[in-house]
Protein backbone atom coordinates (compact mmCIF):
# COMPACT_ATOMS: atom_id res chain seq x y z
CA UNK A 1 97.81 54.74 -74.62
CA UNK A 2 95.56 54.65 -77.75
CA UNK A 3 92.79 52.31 -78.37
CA UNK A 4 95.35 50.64 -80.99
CA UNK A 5 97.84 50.39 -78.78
CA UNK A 6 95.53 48.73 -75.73
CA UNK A 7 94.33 46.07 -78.61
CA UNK A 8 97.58 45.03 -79.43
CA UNK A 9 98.54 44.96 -75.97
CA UNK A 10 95.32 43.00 -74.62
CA UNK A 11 96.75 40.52 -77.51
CA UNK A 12 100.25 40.34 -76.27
CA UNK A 13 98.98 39.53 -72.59
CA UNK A 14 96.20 36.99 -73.62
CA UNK A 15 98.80 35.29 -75.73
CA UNK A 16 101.54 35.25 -73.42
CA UNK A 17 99.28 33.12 -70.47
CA UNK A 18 96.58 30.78 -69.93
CA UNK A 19 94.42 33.47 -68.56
CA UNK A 20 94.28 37.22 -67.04
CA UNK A 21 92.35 38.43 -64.60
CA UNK A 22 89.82 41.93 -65.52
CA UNK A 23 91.67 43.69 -62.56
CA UNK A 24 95.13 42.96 -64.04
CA UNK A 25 94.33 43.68 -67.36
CA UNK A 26 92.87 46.89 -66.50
CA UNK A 27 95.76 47.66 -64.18
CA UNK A 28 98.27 47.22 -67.40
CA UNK A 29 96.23 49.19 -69.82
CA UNK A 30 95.41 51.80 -67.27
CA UNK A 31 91.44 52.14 -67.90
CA UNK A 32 88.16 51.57 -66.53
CA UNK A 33 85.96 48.61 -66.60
CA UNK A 34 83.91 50.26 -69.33
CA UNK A 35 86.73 51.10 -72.10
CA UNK A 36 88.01 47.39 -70.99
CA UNK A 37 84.69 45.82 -72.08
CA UNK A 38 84.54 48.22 -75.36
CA UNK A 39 88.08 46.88 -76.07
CA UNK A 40 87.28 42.93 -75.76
CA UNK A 41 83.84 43.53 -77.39
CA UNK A 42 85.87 45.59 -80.77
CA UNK A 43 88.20 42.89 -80.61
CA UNK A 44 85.56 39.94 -80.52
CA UNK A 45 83.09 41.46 -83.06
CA UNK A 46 85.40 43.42 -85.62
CA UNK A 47 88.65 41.32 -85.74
CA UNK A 48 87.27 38.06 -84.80
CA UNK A 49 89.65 37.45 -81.74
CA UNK A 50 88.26 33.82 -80.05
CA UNK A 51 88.33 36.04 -77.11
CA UNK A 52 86.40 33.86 -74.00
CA UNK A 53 85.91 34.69 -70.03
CA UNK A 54 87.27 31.29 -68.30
CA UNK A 55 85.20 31.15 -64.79
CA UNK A 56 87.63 28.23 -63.26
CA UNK A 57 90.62 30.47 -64.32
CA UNK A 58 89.36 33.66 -62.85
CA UNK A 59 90.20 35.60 -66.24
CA UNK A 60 90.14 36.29 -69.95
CA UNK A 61 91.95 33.95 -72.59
CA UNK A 62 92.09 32.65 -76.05
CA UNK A 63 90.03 29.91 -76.98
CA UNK A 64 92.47 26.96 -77.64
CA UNK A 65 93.15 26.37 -81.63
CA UNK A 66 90.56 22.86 -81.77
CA UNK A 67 87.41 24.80 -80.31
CA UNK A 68 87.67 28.20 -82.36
CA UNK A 69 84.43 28.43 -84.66
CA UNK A 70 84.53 31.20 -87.22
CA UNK A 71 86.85 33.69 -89.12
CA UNK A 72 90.17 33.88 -88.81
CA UNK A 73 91.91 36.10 -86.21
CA UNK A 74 94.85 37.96 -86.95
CA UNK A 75 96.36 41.43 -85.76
CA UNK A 76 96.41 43.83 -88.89
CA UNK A 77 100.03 44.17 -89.55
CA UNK A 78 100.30 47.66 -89.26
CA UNK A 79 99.56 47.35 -85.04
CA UNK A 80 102.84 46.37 -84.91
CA UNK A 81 104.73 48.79 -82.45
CA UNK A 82 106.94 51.28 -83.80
CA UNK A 83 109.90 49.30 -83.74
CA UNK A 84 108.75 45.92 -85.27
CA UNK A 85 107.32 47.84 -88.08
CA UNK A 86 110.55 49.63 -88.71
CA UNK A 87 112.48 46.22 -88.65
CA UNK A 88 109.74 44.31 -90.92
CA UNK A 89 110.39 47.46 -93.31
CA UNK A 90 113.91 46.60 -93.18
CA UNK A 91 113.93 42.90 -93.60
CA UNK A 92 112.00 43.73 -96.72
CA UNK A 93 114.08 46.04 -98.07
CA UNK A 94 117.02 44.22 -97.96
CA UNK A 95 115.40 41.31 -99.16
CA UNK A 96 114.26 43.06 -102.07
CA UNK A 97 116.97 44.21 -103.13
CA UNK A 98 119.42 41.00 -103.38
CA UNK A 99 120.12 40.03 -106.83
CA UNK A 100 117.16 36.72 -106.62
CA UNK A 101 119.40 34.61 -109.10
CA UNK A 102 121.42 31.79 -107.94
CA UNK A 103 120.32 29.20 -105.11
CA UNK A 104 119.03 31.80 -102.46
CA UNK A 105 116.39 33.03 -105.26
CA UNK A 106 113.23 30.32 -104.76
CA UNK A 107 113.65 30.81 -100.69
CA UNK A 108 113.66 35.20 -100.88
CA UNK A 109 110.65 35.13 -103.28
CA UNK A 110 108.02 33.45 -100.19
CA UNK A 111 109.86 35.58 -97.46
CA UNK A 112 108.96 38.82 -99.46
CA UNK A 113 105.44 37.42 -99.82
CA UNK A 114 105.23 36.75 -95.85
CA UNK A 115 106.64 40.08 -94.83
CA UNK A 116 104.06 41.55 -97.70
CA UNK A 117 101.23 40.13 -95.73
CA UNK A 118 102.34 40.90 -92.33
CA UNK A 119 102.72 44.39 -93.38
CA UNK A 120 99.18 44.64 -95.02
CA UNK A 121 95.97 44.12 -93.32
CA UNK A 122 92.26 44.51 -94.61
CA UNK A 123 91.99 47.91 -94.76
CA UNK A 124 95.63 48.48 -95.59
CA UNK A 125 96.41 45.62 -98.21
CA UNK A 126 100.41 44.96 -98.82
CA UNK A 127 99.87 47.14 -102.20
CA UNK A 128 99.03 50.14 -100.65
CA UNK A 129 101.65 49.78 -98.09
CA UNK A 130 104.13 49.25 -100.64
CA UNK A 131 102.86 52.45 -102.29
CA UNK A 132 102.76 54.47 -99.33
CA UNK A 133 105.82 53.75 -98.25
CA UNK A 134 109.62 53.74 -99.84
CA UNK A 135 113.12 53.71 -98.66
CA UNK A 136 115.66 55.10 -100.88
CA UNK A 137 119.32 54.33 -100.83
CA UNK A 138 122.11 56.21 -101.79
CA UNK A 139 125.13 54.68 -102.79
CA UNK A 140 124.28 51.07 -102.71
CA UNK A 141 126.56 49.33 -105.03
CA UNK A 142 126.20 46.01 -106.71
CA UNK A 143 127.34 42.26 -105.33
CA UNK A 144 127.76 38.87 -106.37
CA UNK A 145 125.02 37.13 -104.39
CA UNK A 146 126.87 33.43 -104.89
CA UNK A 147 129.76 35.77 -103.20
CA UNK A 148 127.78 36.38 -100.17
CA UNK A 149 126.24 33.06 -99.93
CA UNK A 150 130.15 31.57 -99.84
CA UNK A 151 130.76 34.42 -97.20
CA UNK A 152 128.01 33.58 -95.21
CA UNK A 153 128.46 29.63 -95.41
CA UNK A 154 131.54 29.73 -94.24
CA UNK A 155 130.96 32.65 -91.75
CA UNK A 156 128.64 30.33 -89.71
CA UNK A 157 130.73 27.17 -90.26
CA UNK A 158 133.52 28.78 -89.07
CA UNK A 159 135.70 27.95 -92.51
CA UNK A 160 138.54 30.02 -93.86
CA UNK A 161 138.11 31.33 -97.46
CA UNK A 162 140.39 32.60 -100.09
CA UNK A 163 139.34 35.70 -102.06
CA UNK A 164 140.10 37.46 -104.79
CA UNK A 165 140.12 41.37 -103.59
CA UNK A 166 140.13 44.53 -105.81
CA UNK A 167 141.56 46.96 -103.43
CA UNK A 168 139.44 50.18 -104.62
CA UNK A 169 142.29 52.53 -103.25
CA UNK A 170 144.81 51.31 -104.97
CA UNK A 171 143.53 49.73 -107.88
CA UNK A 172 145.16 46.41 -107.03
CA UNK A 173 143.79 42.80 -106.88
CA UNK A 174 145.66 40.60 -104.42
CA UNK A 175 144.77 36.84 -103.19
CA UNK A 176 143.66 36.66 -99.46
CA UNK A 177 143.26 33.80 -96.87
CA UNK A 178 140.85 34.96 -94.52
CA UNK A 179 139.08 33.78 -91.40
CA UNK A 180 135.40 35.21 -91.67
CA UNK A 181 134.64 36.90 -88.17
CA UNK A 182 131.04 39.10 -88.77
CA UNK A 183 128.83 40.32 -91.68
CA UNK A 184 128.20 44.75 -91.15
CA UNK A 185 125.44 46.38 -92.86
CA UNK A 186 126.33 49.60 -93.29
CA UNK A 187 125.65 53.14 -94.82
CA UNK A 188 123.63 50.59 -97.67
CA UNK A 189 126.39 48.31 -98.13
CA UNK A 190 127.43 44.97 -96.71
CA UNK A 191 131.15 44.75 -95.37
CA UNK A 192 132.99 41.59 -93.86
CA UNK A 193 135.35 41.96 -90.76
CA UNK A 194 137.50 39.33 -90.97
CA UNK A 195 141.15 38.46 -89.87
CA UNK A 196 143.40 38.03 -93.32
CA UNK A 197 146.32 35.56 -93.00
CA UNK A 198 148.14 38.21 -95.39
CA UNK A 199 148.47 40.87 -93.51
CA UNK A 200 148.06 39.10 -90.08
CA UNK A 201 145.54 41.91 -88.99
CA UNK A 202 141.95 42.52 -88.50
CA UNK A 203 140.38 43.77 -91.94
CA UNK A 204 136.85 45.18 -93.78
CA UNK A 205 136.42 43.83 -96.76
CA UNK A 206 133.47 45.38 -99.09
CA UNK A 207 131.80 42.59 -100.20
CA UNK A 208 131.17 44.20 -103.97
CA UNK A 209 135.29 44.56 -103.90
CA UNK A 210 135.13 40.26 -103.92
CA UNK A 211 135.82 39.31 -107.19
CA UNK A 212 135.95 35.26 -106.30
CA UNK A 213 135.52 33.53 -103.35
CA UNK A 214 136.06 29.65 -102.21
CA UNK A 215 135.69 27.77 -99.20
CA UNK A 216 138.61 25.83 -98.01
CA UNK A 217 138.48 23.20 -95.62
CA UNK A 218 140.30 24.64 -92.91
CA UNK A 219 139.40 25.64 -89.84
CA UNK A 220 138.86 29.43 -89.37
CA UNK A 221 140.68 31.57 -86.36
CA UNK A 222 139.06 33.11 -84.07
CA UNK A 223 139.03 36.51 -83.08
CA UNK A 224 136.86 37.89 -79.79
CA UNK A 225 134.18 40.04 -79.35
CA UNK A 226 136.00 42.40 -77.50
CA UNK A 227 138.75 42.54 -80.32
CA UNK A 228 136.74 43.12 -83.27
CA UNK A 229 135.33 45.99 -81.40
CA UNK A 230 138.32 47.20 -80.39
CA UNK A 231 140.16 47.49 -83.91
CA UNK A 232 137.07 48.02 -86.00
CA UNK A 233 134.39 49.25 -84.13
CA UNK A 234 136.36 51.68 -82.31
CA UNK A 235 137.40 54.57 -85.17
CA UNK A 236 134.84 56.20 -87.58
CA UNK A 237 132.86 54.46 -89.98
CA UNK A 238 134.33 51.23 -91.62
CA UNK A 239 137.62 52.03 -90.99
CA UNK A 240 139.54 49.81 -88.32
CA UNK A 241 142.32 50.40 -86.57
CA UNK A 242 143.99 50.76 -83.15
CA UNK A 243 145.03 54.35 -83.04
CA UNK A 244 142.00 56.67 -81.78
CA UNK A 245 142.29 60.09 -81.97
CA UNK A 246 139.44 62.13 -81.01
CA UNK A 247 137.89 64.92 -83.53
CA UNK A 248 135.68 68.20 -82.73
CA UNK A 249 133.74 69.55 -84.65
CA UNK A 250 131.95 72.85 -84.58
CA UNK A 251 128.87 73.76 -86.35
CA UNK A 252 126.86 76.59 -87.02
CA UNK A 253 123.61 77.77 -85.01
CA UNK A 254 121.61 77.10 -88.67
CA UNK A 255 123.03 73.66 -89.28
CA UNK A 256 123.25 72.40 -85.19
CA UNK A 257 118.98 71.85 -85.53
CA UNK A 258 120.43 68.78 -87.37
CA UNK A 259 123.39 67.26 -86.20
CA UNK A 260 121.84 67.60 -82.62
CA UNK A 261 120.02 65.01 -83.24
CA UNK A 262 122.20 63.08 -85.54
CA UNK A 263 124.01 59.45 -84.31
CA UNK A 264 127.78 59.85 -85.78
CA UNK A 265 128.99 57.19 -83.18
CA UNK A 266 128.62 55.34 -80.48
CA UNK A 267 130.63 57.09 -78.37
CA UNK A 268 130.13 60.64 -79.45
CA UNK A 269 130.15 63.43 -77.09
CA UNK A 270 128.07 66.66 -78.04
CA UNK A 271 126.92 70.18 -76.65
CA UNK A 272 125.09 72.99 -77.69
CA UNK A 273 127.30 75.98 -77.68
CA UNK A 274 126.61 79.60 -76.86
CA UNK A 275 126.25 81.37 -79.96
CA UNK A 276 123.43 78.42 -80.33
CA UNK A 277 126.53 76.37 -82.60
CA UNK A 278 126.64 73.10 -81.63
CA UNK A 279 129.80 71.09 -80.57
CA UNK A 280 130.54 67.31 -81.33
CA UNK A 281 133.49 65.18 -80.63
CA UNK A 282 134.15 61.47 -82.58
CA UNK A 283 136.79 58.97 -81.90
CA UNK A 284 138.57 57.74 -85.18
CA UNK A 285 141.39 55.82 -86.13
CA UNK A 286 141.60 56.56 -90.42
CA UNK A 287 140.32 59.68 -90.95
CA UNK A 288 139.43 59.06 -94.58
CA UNK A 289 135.28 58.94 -94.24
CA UNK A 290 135.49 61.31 -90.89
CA UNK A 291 136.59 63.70 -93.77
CA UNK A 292 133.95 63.06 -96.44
CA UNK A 293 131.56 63.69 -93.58
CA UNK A 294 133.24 67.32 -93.10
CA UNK A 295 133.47 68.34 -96.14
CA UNK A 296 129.63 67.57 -97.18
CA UNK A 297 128.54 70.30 -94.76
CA UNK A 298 130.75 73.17 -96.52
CA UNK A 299 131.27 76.33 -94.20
CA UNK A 300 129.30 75.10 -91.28
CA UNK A 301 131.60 72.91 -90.26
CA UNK A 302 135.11 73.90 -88.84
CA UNK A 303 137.65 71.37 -87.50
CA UNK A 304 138.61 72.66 -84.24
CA UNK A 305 140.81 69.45 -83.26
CA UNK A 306 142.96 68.10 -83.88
CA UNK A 307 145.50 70.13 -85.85
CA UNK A 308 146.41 67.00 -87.82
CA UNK A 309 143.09 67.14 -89.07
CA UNK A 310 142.43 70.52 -89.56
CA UNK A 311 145.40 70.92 -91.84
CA UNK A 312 143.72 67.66 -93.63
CA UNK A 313 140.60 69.59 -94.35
CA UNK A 314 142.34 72.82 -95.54
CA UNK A 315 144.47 70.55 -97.85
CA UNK A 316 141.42 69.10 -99.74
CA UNK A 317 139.81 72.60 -99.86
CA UNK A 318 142.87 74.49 -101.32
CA UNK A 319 142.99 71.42 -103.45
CA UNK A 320 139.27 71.60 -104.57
CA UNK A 321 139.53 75.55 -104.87
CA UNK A 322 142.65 75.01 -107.43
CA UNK A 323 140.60 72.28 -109.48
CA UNK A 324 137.57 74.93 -109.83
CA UNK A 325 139.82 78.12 -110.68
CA UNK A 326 142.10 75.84 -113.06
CA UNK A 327 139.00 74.44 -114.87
CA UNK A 328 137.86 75.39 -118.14
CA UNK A 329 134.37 76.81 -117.82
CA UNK A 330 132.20 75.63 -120.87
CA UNK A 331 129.79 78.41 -122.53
């Protein structure tokens, strides 16, 4: 454990309790009585921590919030662990990017400020965090933020809603009644699972496919857990269904360093091969994005099951090969 590490957890166990005894706190950080006292004195002299030994309590603890005298003590935000650092990153990020018009706009402004100060500390302020450190997105498209504050309103007041839906696929707009079940962030893009009184099934809708949305007054049905992830949690990607069929995929020694260590799903099953290939099987119940996914990685990827699939994949490469020897090459 680094010296970081044992200051943030010394915090975390002087917070948590009125006070802790030198033996325990040595037992949890795993060091001698000398680093201990290094520790508590860094804390007490660099970052201010109201850090006092209670003799009726038998241990160390925080001075209560009337008797501190002094500077302020606060963590620097970058000793958060690994985790709440990675989840403060992505609070921000999708803050940031929401369109900040409409009513949500005064109330994202302060939360971007907060998560800008927890993120920064003295010798790291928020702007050089912010210039150290970027997340890109790929593919993000565009929605109507007074579209997802309808979907989320009535998403936690358990309301139905009628939509207007441009059905990408198709081209087509159609009017749905839908019960609002769960928001999904996913691959940079929000999606709504809900059940649609149309089609009296369990549907994603793409929230940048909504072109209106209202509230009505009616009471929304519900759907289970267990149900939801049974129709659309149980394929590939975004696409629900009830139909799994179960996909492997072979790739080559070169391209296995990656997809080793690459989450496709939940469920996936995967093992290195002999010629040092790499082997990976996916349930799915559209195979629409499963196929995208394929076809990105070119010749090291071969569809070994099922045949259904395989002839799928040859289909949109014979295709693809006819487009390129068809086209008219410009000089």
């Amino acid at each position: 454990m680094s010296a970081m590490e044992r200051i943030y957890r010394i915090d975390q166990l002087l917070a948590g309790r009125k006070a802790v005894p030198r033996a325990e706190l040595q037992d949890k950080l795993g060091v001698s009585w000398a680093t201990l006292k290094r520790d508590l004195a860094y804390m007490k002299d660099r970052l201010h921590a109201p850090i006092v030994f209670d003799r009726d309590l038998g241990g160390y603890r925080f001075e209560k919030e009337g008797q501190r005298i002094g500077p302020q003590y606060e963590l620097p935000g970058l000793w958060f662990s690994a985790e709440e650092i990675h989840a403060l990153l992505t609070m921000q990020h999708l803050l940031a990017n929401l369109d900040t018009g409409g009513l949500l706009g005064p109330h994202i402004q302060p939360l971007l400020a907060r998560l800008s100060g927890l993120l920064g500390s003295a010798d790291n302020p928020a702007e050089e965090v912010k210039k150290r450190i970027h997340i890109e997105t790929v593919g993000a498209r565009r929605f109507h933020l007074s579209h997802f504050q309808a979907v989320g309103s009535a998403l936690l007041r358990r309301k139905r809603m009628l939509i207007r839906y441009h059905a990408r696929g198709t081209d087509q707009e159609t009017a749905r009644e839908i019960s609002p079940q769960r928001l999904i962030y996913y691959r940079d893009n929000w999606y709504l699972d809900a059940w649609c009184h149309l089609r009296e099934d369990l549907r994603a809708f793409s929230l940048d496919a909504i072109r209106a949305a209202d509230i009505l007054e009616k009471k929304a049905k519900e759907v289970s857990e267990k149900r939801l992830d049974q129709v659309l949690g149980s394929g590939y990607g975004i696409f629900s269904g009830d139909n799994v069929t179960w996909a492997t995929l072979h790739f080559t020694p070169e391209r296995a360093r990656w997809v080793a260590a690459e989450k496709w799903h939940p469920d996936q099953v995967g093992r290195v091969l002999e010629d040092g290939g790499y082997e990976l099987k996916v349930p799915y119940t559209d195979d629409r994005e499963l196929l995208m996914d394929v076809l990105k990685f070119g010749d090291d990827c071969v569809v070994v099951a099922p045949d259904s699939l395989r002839r799928c994949v040859l289909m949109k490469l014979s295709v693809s090969l006819s487009n390129y020897e068809s086209a008219k090459l410009k000089p």
